[in-house]
C-alpha atoms as a PDB file:
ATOM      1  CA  UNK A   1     124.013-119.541 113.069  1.00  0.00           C
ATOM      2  CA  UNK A   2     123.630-121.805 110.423  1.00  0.00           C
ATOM      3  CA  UNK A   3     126.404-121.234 107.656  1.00  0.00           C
ATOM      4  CA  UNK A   4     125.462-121.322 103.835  1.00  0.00           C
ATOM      5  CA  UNK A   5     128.306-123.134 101.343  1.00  0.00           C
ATOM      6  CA  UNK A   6     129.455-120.898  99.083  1.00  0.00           C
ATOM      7  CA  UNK A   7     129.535-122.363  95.407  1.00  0.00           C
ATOM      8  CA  UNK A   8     132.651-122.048  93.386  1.00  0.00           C
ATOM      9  CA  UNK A   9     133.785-122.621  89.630  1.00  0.00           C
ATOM     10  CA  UNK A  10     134.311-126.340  88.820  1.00  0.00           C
ATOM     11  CA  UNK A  11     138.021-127.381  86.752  1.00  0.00           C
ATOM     12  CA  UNK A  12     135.589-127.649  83.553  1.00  0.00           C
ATOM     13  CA  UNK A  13     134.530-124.242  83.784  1.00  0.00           C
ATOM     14  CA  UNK A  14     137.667-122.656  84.228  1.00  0.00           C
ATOM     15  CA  UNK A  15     139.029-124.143  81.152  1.00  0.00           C
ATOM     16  CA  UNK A  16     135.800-123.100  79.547  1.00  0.00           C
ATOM     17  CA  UNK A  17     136.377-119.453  80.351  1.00  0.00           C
ATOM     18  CA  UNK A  18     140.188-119.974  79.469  1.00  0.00           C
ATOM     19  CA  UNK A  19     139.454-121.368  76.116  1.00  0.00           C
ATOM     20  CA  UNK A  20     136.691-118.721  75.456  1.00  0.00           C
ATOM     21  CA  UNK A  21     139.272-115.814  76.572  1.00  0.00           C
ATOM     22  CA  UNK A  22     142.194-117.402  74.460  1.00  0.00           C
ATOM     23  CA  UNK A  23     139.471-117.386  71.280  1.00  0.00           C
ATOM     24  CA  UNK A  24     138.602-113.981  71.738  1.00  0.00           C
ATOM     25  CA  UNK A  25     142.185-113.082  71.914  1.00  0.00           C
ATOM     26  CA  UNK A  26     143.212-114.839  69.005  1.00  0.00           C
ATOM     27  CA  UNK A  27     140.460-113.115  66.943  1.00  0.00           C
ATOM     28  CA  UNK A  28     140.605-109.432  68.714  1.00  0.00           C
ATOM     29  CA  UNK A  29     144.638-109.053  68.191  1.00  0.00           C
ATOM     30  CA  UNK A  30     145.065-109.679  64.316  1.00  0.00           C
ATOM     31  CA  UNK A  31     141.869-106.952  64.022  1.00  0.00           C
ATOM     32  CA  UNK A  32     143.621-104.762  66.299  1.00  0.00           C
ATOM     33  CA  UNK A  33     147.138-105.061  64.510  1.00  0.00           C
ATOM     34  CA  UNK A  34     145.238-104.624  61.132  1.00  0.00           C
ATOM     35  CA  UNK A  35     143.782-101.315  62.430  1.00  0.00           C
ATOM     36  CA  UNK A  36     146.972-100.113  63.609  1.00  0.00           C
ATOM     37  CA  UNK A  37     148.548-101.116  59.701  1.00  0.00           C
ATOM     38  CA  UNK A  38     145.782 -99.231  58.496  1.00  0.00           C
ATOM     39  CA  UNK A  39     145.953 -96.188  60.100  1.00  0.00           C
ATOM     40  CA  UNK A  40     149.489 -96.177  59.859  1.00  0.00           C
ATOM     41  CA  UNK A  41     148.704 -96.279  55.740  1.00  0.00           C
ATOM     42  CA  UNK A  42     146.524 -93.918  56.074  1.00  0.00           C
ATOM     43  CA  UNK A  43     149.435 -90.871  57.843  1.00  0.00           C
ATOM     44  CA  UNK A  44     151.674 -91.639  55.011  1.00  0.00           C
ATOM     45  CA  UNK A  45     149.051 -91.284  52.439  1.00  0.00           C
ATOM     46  CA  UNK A  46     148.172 -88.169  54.314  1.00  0.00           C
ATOM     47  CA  UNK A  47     151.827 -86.901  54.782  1.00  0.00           C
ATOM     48  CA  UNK A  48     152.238 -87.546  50.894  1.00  0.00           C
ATOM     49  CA  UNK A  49     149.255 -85.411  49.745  1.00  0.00           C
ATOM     50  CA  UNK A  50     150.489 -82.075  52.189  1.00  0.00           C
ATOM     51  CA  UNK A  51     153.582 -82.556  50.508  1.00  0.00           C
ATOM     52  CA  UNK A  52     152.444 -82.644  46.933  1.00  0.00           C
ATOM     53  CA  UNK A  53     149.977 -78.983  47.746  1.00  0.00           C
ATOM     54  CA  UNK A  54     153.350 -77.610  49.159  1.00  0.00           C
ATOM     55  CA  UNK A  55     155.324 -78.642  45.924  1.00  0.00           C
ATOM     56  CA  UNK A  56     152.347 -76.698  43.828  1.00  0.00           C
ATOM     57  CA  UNK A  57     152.913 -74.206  46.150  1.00  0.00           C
ATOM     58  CA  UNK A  58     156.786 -74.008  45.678  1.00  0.00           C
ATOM     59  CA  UNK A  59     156.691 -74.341  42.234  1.00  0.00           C
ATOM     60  CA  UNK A  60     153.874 -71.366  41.778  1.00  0.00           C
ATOM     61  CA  UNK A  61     156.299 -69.422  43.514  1.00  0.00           C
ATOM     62  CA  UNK A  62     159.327 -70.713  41.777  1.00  0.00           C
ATOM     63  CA  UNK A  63     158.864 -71.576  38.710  1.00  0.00           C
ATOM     64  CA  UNK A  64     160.122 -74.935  39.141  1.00  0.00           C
ATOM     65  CA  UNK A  65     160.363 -78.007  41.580  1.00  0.00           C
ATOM     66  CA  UNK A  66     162.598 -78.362  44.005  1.00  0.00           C
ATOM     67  CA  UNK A  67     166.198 -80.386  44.417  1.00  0.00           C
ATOM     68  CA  UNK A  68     164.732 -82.316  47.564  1.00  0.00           C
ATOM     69  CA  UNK A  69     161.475 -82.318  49.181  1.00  0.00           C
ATOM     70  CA  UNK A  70     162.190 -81.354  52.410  1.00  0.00           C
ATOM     71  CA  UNK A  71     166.079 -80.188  52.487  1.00  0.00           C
ATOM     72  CA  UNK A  72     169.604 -81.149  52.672  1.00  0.00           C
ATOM     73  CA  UNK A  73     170.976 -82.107  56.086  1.00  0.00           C
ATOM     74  CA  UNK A  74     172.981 -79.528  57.550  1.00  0.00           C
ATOM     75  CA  UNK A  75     175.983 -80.240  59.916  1.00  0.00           C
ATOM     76  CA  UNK A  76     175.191 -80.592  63.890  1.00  0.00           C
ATOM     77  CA  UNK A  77     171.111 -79.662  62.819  1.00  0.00           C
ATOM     78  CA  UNK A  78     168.752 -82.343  63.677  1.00  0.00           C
ATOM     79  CA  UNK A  79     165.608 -82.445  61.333  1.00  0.00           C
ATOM     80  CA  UNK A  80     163.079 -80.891  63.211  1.00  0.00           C
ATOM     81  CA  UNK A  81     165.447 -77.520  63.906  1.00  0.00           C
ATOM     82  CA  UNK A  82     165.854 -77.587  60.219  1.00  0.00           C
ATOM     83  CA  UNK A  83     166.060 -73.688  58.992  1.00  0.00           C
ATOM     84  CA  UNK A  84     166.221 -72.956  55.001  1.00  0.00           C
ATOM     85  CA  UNK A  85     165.024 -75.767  53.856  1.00  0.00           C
ATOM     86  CA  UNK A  86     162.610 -76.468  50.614  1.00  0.00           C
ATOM     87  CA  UNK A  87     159.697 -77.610  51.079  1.00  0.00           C
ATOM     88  CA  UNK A  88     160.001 -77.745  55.223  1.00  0.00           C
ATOM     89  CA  UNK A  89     159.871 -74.219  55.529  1.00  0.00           C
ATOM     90  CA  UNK A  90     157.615 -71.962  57.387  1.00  0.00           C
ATOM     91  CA  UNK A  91     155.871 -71.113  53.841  1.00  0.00           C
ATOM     92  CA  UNK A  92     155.071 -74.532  52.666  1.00  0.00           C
ATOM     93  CA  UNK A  93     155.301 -77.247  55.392  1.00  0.00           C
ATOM     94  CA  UNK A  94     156.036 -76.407  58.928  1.00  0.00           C
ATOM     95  CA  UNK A  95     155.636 -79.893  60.757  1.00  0.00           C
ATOM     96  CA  UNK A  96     158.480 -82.544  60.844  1.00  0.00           C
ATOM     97  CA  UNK A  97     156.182 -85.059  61.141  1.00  0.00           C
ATOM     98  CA  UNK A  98     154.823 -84.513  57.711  1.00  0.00           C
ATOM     99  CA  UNK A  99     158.245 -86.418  55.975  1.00  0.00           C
ATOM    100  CA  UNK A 100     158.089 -89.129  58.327  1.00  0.00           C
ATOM    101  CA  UNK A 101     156.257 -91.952  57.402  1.00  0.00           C
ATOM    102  CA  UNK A 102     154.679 -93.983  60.547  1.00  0.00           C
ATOM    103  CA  UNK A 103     156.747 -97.384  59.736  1.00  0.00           C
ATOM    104  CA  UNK A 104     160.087 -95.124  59.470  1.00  0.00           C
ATOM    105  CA  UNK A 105     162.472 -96.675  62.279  1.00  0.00           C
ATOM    106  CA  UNK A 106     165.375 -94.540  62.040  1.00  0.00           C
ATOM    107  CA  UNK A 107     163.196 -91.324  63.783  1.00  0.00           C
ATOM    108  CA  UNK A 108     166.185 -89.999  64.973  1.00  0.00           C
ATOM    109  CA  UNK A 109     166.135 -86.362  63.919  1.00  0.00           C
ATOM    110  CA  UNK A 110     169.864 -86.021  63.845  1.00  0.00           C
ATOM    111  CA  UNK A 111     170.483 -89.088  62.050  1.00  0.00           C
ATOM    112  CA  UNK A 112     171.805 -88.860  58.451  1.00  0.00           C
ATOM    113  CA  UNK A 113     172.423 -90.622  55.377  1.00  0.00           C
ATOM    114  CA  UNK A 114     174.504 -89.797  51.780  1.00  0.00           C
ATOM    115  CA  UNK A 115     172.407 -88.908  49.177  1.00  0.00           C
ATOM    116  CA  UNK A 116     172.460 -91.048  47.024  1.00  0.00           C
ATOM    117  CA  UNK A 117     172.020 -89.091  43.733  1.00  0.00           C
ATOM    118  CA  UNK A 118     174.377 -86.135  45.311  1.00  0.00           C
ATOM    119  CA  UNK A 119     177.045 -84.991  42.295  1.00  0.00           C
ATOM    120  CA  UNK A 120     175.588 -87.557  39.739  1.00  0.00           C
ATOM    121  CA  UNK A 121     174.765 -85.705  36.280  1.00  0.00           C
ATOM    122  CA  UNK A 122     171.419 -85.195  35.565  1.00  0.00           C
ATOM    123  CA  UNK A 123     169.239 -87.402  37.728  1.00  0.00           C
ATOM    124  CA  UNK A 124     171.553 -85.586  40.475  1.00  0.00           C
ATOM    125  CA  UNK A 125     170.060 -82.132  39.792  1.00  0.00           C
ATOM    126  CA  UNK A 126     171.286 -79.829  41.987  1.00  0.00           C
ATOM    127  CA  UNK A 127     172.467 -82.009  44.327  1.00  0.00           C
ATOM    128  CA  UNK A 128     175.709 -81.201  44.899  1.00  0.00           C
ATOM    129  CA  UNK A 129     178.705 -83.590  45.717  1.00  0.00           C
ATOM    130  CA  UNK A 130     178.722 -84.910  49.908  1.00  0.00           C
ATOM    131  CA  UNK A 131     175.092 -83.898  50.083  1.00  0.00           C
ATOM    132  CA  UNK A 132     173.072 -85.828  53.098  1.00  0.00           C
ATOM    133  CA  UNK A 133     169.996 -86.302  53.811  1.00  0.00           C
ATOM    134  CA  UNK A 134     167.898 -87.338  56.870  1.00  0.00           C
ATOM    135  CA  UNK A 135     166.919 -90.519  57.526  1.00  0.00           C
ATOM    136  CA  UNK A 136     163.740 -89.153  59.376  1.00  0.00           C
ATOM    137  CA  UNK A 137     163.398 -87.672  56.206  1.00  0.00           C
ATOM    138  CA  UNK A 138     160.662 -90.784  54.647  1.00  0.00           C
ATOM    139  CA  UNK A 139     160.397 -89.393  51.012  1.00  0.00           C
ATOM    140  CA  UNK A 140     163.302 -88.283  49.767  1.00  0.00           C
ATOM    141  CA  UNK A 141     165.643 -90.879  50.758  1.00  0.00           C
ATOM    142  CA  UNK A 142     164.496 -94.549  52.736  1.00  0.00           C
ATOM    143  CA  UNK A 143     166.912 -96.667  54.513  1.00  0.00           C
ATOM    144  CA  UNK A 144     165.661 -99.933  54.257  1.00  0.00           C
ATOM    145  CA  UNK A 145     165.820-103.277  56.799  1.00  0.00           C
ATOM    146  CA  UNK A 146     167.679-105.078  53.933  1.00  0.00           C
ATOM    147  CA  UNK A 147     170.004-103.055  52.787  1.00  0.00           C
ATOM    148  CA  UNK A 148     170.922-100.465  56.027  1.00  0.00           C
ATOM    149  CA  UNK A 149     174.015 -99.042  53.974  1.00  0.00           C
ATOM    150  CA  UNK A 150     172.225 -98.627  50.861  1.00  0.00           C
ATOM    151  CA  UNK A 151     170.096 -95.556  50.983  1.00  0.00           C
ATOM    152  CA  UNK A 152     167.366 -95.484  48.235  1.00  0.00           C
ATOM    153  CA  UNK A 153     166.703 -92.509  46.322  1.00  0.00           C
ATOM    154  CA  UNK A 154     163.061 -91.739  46.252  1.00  0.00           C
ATOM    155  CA  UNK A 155     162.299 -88.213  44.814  1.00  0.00           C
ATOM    156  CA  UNK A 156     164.518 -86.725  41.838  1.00  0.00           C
ATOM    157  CA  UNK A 157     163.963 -84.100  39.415  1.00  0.00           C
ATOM    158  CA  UNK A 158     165.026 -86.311  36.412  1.00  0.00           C
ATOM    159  CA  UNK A 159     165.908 -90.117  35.698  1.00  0.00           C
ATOM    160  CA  UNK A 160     166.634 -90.549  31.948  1.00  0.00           C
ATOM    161  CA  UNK A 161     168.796 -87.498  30.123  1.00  0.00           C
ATOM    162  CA  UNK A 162     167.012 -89.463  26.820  1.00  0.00           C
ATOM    163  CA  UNK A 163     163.919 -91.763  25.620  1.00  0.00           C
ATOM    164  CA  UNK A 164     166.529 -94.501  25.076  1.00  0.00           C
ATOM    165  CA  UNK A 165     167.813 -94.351  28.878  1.00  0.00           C
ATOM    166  CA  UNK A 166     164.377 -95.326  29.810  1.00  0.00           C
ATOM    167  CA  UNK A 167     163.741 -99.063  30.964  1.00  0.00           C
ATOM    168  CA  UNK A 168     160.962 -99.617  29.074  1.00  0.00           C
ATOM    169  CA  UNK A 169     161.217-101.733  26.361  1.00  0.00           C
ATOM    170  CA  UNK A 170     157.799-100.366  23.978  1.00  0.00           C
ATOM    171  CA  UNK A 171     158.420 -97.186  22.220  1.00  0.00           C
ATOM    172  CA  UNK A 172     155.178 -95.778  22.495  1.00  0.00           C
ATOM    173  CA  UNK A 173     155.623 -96.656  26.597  1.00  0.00           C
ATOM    174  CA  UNK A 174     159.184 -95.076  26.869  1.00  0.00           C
ATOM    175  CA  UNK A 175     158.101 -91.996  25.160  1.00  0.00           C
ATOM    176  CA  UNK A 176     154.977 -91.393  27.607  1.00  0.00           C
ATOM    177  CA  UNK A 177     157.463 -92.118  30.879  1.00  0.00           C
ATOM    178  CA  UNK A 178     160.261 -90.507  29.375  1.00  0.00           C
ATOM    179  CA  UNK A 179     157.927 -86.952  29.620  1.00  0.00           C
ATOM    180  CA  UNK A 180     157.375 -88.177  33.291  1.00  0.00           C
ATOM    181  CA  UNK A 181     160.176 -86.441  34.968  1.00  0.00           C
ATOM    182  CA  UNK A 182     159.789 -83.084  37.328  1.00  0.00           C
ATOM    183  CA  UNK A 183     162.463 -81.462  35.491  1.00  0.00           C
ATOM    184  CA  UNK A 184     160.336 -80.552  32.383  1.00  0.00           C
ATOM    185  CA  UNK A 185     158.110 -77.235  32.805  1.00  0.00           C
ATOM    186  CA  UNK A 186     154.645 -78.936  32.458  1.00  0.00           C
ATOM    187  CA  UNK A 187     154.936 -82.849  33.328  1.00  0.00           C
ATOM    188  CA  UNK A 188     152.063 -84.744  33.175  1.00  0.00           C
ATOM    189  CA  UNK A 189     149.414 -85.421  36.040  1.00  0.00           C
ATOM    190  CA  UNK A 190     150.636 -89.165  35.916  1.00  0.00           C
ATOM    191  CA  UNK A 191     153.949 -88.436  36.951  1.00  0.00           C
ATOM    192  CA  UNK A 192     155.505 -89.689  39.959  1.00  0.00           C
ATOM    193  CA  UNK A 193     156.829 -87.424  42.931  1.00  0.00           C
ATOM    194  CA  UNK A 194     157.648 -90.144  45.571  1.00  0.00           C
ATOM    195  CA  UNK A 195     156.705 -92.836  47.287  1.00  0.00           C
ATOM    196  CA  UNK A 196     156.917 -94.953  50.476  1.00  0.00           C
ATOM    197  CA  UNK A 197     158.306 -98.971  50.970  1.00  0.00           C
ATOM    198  CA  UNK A 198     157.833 -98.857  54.718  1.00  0.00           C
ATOM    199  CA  UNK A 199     154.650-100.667  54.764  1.00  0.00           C
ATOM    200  CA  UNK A 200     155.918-103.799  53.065  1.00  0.00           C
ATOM    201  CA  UNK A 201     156.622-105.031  56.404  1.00  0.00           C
ATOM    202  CA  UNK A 202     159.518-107.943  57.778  1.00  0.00           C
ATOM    203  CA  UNK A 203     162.640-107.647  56.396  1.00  0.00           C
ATOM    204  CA  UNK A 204     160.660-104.944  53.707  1.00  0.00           C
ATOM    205  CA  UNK A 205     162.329-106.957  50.813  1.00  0.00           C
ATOM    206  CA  UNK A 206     160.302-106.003  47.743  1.00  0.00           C
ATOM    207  CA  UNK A 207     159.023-109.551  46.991  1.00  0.00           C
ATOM    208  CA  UNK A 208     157.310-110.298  50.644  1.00  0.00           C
ATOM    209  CA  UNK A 209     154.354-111.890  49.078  1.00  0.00           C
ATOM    210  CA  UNK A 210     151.142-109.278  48.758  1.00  0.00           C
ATOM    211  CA  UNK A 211     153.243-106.431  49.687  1.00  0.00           C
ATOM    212  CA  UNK A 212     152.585-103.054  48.223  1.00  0.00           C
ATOM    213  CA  UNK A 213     154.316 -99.761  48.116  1.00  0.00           C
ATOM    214  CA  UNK A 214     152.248 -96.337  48.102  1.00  0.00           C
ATOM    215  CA  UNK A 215     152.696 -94.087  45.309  1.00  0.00           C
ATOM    216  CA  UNK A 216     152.509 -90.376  45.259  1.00  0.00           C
ATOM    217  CA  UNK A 217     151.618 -88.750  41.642  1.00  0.00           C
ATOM    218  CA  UNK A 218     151.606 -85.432  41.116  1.00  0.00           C
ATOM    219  CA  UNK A 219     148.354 -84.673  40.457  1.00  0.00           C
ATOM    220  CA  UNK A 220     147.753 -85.619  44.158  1.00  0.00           C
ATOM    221  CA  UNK A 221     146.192 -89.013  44.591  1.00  0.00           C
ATOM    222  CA  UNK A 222     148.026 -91.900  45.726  1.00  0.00           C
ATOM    223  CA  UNK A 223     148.183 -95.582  44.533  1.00  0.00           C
ATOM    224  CA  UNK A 224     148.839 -98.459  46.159  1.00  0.00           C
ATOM    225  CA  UNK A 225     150.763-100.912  43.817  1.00  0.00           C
ATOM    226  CA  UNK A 226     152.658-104.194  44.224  1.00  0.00           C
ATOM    227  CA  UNK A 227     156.404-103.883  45.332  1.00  0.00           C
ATOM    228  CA  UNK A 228     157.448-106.371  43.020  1.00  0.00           C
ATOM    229  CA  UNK A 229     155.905-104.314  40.394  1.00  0.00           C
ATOM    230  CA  UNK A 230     157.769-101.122  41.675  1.00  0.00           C
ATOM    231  CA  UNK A 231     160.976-102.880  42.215  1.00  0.00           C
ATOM    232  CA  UNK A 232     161.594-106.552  40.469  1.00  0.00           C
ATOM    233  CA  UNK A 233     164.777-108.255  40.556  1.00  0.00           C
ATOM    234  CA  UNK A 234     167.181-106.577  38.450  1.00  0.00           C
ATOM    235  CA  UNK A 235     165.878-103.366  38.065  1.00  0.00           C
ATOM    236  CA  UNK A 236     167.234-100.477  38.344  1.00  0.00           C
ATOM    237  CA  UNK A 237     166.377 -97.558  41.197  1.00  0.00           C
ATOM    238  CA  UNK A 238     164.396 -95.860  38.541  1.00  0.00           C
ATOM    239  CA  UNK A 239     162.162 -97.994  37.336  1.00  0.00           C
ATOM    240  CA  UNK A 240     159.240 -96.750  39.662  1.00  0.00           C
ATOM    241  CA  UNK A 241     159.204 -93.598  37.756  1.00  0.00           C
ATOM    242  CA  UNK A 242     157.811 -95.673  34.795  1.00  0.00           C
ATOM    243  CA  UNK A 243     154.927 -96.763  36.702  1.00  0.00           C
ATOM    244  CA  UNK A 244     151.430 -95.974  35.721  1.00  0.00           C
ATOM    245  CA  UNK A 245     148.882 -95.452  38.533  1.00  0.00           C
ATOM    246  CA  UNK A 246     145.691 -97.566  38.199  1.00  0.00           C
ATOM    247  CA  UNK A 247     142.881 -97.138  35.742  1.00  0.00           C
END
């Protein structure tokens, strides 16, 4: 029987299919990661908007908005068993994962956090002294990479008990954010409700270079603007509320 050599791959074409793999790779798992980024975007902005139709929904029924967006943390009750809350309630929103944004770390349910505007006058409205809050919890209260022991307030009924408490140095600018607060009957459609600094990614420091923030206003819609913008050096935890959303 006469027996037939078998060919096999040479050294130079292994590396070729090596180098060709390691290419591939190098272009396929940046698109992949920026999928996953997007998508990840795209459940907060999502999460955002059922919150802001169950805040209509509250205040219809109410006749004003709410002291937190999804409830105060009650004593030995993880999140997601949650009973009497505001907004994450069986009439409004009735899915934990609605107030957690994708890029949240801290999704332990039972894990909570002092409010940070609890027993302050005014901006503190109706949040009563050694409040908590969940950490889970993405939009009224985020823990940050930078500053773990530093909870930052996120929704609030009021910010400024005046026009001159506003950080804005134009008159005709403070007046127009001054009216954007949720404690007036009728604020305007520009006014902001929340929004969401998990998606600035690293250390989530506000000026990580193209970083943005997502904003939620309470007509609905949802901007993306630039962290720094939201949240320059030196200003204070307010200053958000003064942003405009984008022509």
């Amino acid at each position: 029987m006469k027996l037939t050599k078998r060919a096999g791959f040479s050294i130079i074409e292994l590396l070729t299919v090596i180098a060709i793999i390691g290419i591939l790779s190098a272009i396929i798992f940046p698109v992949m990661g920026a999928a996953r980024k997007k998508a990840r975007q795209t459940q907060c902005i999502s999460n955002m908007q059922e919150i802001q139709r169950a805040l209509k929904l509250f205040k219809n029924d109410n006749g004003r908005y709410p002291a937190v967006l999804a409830g105060f943390a009650q004593n030995g009750v993880p999140f997601d068993s949650l009973k009497g809350g505001t907004l994450f309630s069986r009439e409004y929103v009735s899915s934990a994962k609605i107030f957690g944004c994708p890029d949240n770390r801290l999704t332990d349910p039972g894990f909570t956090v002092n409010d940070p505007l609890a027993g302050q006058s005014l901006i503190g409205m109706d949040r009563p002294a050694g409040a908590k809050l969940y950490a889970y919890d993405s939009y009224d209260v985020q823990v940050l990479a930078y500053a773990p022991n530093n909870p930052q307030p996120r929704y609030t009924l009021a910010w400024a008990d005046t026009e001159a408490d506003v950080p804005v140095q134009d008159p005709a600018e403070r007046a127009d954010a001054f009216e954007r607060q949720l404690k007036f009957r009728s604020p305007p459609d520009n006014t902001v409700v929340t929004w969401c600094s998990y998606h600035r990614g690293g250390t989530q420091v506000a000026e990580a270079g193209g970083a943005t923030d997502l904003v939620l206003f309470l007509d609905g819609h949802v901007d993306r603007i630039s962290s720094n913008q939201l949240m320059p050096n030196g200003a204070p935890w307010n200053f958000p509320y003064t942003v405009k959303p984008k022509l």
